[in-house]
N, C-alpha and C. Protein backbone atom coordinates (compact mmCIF):
# COMPACT_ATOMS: atom_id res chain seq x y z
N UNK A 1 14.58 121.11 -60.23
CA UNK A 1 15.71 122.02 -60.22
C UNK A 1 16.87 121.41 -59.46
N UNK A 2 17.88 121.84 -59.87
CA UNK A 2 19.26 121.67 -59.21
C UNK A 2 19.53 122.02 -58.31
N UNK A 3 20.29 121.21 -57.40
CA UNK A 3 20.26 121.80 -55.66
C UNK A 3 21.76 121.87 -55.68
N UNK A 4 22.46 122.75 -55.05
CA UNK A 4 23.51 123.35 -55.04
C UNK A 4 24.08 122.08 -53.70
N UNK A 5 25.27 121.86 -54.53
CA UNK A 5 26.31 121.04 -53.82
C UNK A 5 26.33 121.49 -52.05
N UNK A 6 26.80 120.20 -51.29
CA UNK A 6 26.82 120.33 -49.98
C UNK A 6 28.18 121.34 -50.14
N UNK A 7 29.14 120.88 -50.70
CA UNK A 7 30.50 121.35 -50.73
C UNK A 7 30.42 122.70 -51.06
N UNK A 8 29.79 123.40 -52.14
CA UNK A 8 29.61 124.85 -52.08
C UNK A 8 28.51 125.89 -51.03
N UNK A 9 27.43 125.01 -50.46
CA UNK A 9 27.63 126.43 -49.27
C UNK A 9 27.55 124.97 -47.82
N UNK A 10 28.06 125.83 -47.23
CA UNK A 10 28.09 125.02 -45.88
C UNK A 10 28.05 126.29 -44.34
N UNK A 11 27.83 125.92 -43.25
CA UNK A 11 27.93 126.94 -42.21
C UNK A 11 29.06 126.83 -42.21
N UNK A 12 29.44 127.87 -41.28
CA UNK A 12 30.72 128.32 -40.70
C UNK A 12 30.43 128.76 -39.33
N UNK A 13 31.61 129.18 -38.04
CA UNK A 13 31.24 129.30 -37.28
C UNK A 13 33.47 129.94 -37.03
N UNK A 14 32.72 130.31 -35.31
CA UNK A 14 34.13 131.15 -35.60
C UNK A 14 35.92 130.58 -35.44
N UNK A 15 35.13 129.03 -34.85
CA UNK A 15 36.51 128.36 -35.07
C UNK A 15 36.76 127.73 -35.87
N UNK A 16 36.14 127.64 -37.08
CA UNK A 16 36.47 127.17 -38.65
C UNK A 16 36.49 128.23 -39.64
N UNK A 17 35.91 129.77 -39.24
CA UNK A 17 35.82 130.41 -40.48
C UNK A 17 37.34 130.89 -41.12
N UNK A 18 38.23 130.81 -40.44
CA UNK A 18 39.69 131.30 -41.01
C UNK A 18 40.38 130.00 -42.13
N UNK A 19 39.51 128.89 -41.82
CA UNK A 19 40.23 127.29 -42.57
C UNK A 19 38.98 127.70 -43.43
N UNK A 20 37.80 127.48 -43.33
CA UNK A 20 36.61 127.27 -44.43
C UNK A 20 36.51 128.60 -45.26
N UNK A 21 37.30 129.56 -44.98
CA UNK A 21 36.92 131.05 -45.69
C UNK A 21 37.71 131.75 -45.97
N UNK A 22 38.77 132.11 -45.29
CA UNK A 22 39.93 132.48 -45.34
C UNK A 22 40.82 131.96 -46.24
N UNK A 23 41.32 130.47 -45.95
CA UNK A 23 41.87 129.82 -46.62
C UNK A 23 41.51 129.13 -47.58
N UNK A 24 40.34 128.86 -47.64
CA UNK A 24 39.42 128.51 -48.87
C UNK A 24 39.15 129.31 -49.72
N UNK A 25 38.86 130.61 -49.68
CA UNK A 25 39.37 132.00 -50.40
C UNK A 25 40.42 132.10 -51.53
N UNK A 26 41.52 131.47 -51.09
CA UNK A 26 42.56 131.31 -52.43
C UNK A 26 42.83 130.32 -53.29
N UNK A 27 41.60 129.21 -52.83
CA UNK A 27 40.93 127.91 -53.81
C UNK A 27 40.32 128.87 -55.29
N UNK A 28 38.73 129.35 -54.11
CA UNK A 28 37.63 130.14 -55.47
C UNK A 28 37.23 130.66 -54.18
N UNK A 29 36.57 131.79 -55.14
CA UNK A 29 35.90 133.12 -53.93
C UNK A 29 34.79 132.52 -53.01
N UNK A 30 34.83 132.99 -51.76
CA UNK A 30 33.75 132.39 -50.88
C UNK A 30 32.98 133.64 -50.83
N UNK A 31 31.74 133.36 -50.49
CA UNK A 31 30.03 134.43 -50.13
C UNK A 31 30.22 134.46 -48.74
N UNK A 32 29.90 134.72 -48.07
CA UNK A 32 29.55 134.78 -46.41
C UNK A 32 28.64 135.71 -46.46
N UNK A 33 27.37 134.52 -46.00
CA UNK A 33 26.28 135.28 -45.28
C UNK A 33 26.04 135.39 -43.97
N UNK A 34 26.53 136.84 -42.89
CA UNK A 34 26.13 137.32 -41.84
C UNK A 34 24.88 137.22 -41.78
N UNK A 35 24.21 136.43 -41.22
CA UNK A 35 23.02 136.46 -40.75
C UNK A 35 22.14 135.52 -39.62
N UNK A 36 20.91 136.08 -39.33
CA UNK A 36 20.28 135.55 -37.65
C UNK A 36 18.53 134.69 -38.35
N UNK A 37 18.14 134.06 -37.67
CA UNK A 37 17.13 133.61 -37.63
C UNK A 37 15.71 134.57 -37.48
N UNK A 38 16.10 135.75 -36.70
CA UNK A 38 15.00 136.42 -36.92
C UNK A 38 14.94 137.77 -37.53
N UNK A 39 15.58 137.63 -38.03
CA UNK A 39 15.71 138.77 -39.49
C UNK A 39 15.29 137.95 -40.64
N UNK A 40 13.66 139.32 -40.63
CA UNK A 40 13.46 138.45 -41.94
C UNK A 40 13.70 139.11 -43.86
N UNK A 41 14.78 139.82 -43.46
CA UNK A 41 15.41 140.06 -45.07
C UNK A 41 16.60 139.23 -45.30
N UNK A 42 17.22 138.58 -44.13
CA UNK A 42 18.07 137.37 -44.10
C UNK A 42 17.35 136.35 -44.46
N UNK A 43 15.85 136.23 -44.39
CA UNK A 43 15.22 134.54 -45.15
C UNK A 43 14.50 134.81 -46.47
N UNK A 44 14.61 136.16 -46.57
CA UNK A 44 14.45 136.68 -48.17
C UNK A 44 15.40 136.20 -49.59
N UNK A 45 16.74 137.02 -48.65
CA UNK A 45 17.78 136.80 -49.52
C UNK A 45 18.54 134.83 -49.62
N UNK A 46 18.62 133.84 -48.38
CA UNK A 46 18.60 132.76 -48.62
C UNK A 46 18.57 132.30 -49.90
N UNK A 47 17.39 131.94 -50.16
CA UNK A 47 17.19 131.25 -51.29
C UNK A 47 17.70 131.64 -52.84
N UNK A 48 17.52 133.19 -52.93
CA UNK A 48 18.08 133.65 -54.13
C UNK A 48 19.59 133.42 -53.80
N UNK A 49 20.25 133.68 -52.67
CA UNK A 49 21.93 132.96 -52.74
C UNK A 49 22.01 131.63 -53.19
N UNK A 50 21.29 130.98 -52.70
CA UNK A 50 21.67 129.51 -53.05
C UNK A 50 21.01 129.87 -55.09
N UNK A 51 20.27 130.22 -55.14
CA UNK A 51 20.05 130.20 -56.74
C UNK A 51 21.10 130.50 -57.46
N UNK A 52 21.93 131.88 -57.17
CA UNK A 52 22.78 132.20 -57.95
C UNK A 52 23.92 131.63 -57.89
N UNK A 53 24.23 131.02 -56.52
CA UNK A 53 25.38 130.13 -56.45
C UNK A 53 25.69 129.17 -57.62
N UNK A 54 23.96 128.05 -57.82
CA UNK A 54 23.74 127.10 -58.66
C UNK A 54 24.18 127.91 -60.13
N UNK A 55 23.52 128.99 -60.41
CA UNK A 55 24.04 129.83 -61.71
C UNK A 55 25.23 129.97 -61.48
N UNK A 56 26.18 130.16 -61.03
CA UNK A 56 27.59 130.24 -61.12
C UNK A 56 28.57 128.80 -60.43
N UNK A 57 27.88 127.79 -60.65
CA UNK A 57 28.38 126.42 -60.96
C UNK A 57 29.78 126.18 -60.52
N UNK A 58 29.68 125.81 -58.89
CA UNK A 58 30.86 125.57 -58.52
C UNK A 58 32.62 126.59 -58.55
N UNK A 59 31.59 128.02 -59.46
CA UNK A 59 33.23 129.25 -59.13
C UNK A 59 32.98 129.65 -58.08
N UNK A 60 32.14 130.05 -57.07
CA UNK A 60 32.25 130.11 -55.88
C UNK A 60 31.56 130.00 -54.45
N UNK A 61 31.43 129.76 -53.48
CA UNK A 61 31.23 129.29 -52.29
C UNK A 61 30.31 130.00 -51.47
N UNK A 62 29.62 129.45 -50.77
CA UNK A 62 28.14 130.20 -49.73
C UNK A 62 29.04 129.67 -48.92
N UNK A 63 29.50 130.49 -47.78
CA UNK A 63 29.50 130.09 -46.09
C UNK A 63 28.66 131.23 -45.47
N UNK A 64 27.51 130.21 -44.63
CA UNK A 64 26.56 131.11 -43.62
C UNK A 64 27.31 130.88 -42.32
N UNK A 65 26.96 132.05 -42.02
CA UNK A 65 27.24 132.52 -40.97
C UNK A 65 26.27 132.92 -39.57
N UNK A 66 25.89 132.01 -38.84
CA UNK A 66 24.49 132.56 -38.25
C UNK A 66 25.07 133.48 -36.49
N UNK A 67 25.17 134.70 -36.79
CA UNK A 67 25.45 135.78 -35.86
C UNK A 67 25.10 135.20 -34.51
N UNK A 68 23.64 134.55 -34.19
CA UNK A 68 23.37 134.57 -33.22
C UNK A 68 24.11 132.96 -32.21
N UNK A 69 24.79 132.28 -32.90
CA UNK A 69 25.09 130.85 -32.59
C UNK A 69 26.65 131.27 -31.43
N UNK A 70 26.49 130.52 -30.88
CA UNK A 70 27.74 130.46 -30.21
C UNK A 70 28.81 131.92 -29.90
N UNK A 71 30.34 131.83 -30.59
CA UNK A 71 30.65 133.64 -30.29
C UNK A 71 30.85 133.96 -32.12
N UNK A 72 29.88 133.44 -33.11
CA UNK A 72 29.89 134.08 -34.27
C UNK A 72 29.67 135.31 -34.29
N UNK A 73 28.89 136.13 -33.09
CA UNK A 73 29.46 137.59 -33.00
C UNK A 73 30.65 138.38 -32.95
N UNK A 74 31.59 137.67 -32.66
CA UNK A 74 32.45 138.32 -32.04
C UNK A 74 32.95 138.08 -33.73
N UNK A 75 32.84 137.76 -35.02
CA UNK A 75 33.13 137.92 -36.20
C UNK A 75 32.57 138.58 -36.80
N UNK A 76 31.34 138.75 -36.60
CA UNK A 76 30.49 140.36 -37.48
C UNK A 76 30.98 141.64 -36.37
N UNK A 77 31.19 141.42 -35.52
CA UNK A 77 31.88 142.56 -35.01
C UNK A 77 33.51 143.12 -35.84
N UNK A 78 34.10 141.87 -35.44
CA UNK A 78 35.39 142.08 -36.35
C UNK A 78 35.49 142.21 -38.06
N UNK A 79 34.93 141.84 -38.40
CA UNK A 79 34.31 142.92 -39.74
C UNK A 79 33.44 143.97 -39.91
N UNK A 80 33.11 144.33 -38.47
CA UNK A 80 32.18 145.68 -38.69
C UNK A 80 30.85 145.49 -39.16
N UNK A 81 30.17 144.26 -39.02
CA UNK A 81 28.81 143.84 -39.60
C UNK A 81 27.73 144.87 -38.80
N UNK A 82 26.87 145.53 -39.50
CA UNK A 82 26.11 146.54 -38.93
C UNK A 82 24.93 146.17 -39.05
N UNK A 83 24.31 145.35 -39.66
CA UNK A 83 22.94 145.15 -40.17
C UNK A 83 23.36 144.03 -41.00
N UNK A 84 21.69 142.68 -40.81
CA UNK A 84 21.48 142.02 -41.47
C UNK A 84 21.05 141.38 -42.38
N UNK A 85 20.98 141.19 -43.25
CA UNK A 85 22.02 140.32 -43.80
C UNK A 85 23.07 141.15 -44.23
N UNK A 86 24.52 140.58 -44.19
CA UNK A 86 25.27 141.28 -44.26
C UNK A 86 26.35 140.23 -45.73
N UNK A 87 26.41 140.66 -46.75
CA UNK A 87 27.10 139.38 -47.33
C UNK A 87 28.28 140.05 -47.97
N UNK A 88 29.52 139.29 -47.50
CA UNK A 88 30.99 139.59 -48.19
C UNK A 88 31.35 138.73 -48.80
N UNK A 89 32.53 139.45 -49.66
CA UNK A 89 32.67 137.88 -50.54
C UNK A 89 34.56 138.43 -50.25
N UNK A 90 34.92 137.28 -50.29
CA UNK A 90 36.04 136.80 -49.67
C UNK A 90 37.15 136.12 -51.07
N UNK A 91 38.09 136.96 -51.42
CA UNK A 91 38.94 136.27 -52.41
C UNK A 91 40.19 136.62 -51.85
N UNK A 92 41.11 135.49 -52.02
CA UNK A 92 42.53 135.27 -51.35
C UNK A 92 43.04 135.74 -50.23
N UNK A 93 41.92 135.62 -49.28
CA UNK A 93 42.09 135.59 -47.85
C UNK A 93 41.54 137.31 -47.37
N UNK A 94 41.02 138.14 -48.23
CA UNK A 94 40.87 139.33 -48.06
C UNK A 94 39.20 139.74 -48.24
N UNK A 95 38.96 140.12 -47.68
CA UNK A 95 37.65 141.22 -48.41
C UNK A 95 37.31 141.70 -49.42
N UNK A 96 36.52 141.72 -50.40
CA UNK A 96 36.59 142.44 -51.88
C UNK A 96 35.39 143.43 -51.81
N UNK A 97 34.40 142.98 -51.27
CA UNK A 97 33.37 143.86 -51.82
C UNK A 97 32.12 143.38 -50.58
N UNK A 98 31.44 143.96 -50.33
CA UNK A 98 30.12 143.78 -49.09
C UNK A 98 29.11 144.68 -49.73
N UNK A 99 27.54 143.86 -49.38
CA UNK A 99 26.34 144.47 -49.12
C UNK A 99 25.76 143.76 -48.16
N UNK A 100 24.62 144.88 -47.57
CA UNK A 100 23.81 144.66 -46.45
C UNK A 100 22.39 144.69 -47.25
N UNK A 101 21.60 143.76 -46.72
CA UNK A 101 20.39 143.82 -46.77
C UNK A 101 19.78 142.93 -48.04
N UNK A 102 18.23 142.69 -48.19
CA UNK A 102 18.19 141.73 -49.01
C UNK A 102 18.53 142.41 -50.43
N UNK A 103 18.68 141.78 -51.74
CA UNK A 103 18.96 142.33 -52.73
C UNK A 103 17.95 141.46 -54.00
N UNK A 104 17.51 141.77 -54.80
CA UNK A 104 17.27 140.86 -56.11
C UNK A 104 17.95 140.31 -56.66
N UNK A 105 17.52 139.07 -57.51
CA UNK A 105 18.61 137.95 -58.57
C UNK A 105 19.48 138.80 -59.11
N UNK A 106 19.39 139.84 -60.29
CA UNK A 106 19.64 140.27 -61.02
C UNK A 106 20.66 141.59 -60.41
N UNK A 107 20.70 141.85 -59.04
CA UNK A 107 22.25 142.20 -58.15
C UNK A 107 22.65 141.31 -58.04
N UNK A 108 22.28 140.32 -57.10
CA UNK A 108 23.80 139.30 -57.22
C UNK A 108 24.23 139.01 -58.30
N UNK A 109 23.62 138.79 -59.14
CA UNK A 109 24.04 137.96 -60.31
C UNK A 109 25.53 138.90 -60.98
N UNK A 110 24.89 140.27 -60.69
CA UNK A 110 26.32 141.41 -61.43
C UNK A 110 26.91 141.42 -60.07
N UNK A 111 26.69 141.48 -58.73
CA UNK A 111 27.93 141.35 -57.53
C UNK A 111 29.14 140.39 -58.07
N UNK A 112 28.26 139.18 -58.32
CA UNK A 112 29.69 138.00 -58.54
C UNK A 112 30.12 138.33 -59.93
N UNK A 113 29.22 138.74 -60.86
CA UNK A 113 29.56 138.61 -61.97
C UNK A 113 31.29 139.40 -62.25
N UNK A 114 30.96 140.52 -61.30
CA UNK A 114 32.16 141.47 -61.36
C UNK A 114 33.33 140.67 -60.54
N UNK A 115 33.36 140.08 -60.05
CA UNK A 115 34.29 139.02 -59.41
C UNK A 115 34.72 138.05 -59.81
N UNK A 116 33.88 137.37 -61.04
CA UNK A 116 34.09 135.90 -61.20
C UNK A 116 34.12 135.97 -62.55
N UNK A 117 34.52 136.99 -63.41
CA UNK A 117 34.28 136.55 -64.82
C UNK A 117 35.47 136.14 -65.44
């Protein structure tokens, strides 16, 4: 199987997420996954992100986000992140749409689909 480009998901952290997400946002839509190491519906959902990413072929972007690193809190705070996993998707510098918690292929697949068609 196909492994999804370094260039489409990469971490983020809070002194790059306004250049890697923000502004990368009005390239192609970015994902941001809010999430911690010991949440385990955050290592649920992982892998099916990176799957659907690969299904949607370079239209848009995984940036993780790991809450617990450095002050990446102080960014799920400022979006109001309540629970993890928390994933927004980010088009032209704005917010479009958020869910919390793990989800199946066949949601994401219609999350982006409604975004990216």
């Amino acid at each position: 199987m196909k492994k999804p480009s370094t260039h489409s998901i990469y971490d983020v952290h809070l002194g790059d997420f306004d250049q890697r997400v923000l502004d990368a946002s009005h390239d192609v839509p970015v994902l941001v996954d809010f999430w911690a190491d010991w949440c385990a519906p955050c290592v649920v959902i992982a892998p099916l992100l990176e799957k659907v990413l690969l299904e949607f072929d370079g239209r848009v972007r995984l940036a993780k986000l790991e809450v617990d690193e450095g002050d990446n809190m102080k960014l799920a705070g400022h979006y109001k992140v309540r629970g993890f996993p928390t994933i927004i998707l980010f088009k032209n510098g704005e917010e479009v749409e958020r869910f919390s918690g793990a989800r199946p292929l066949h949601f994401l697949r219609e999350f982006l689909g409604r975004h990216l068609s």
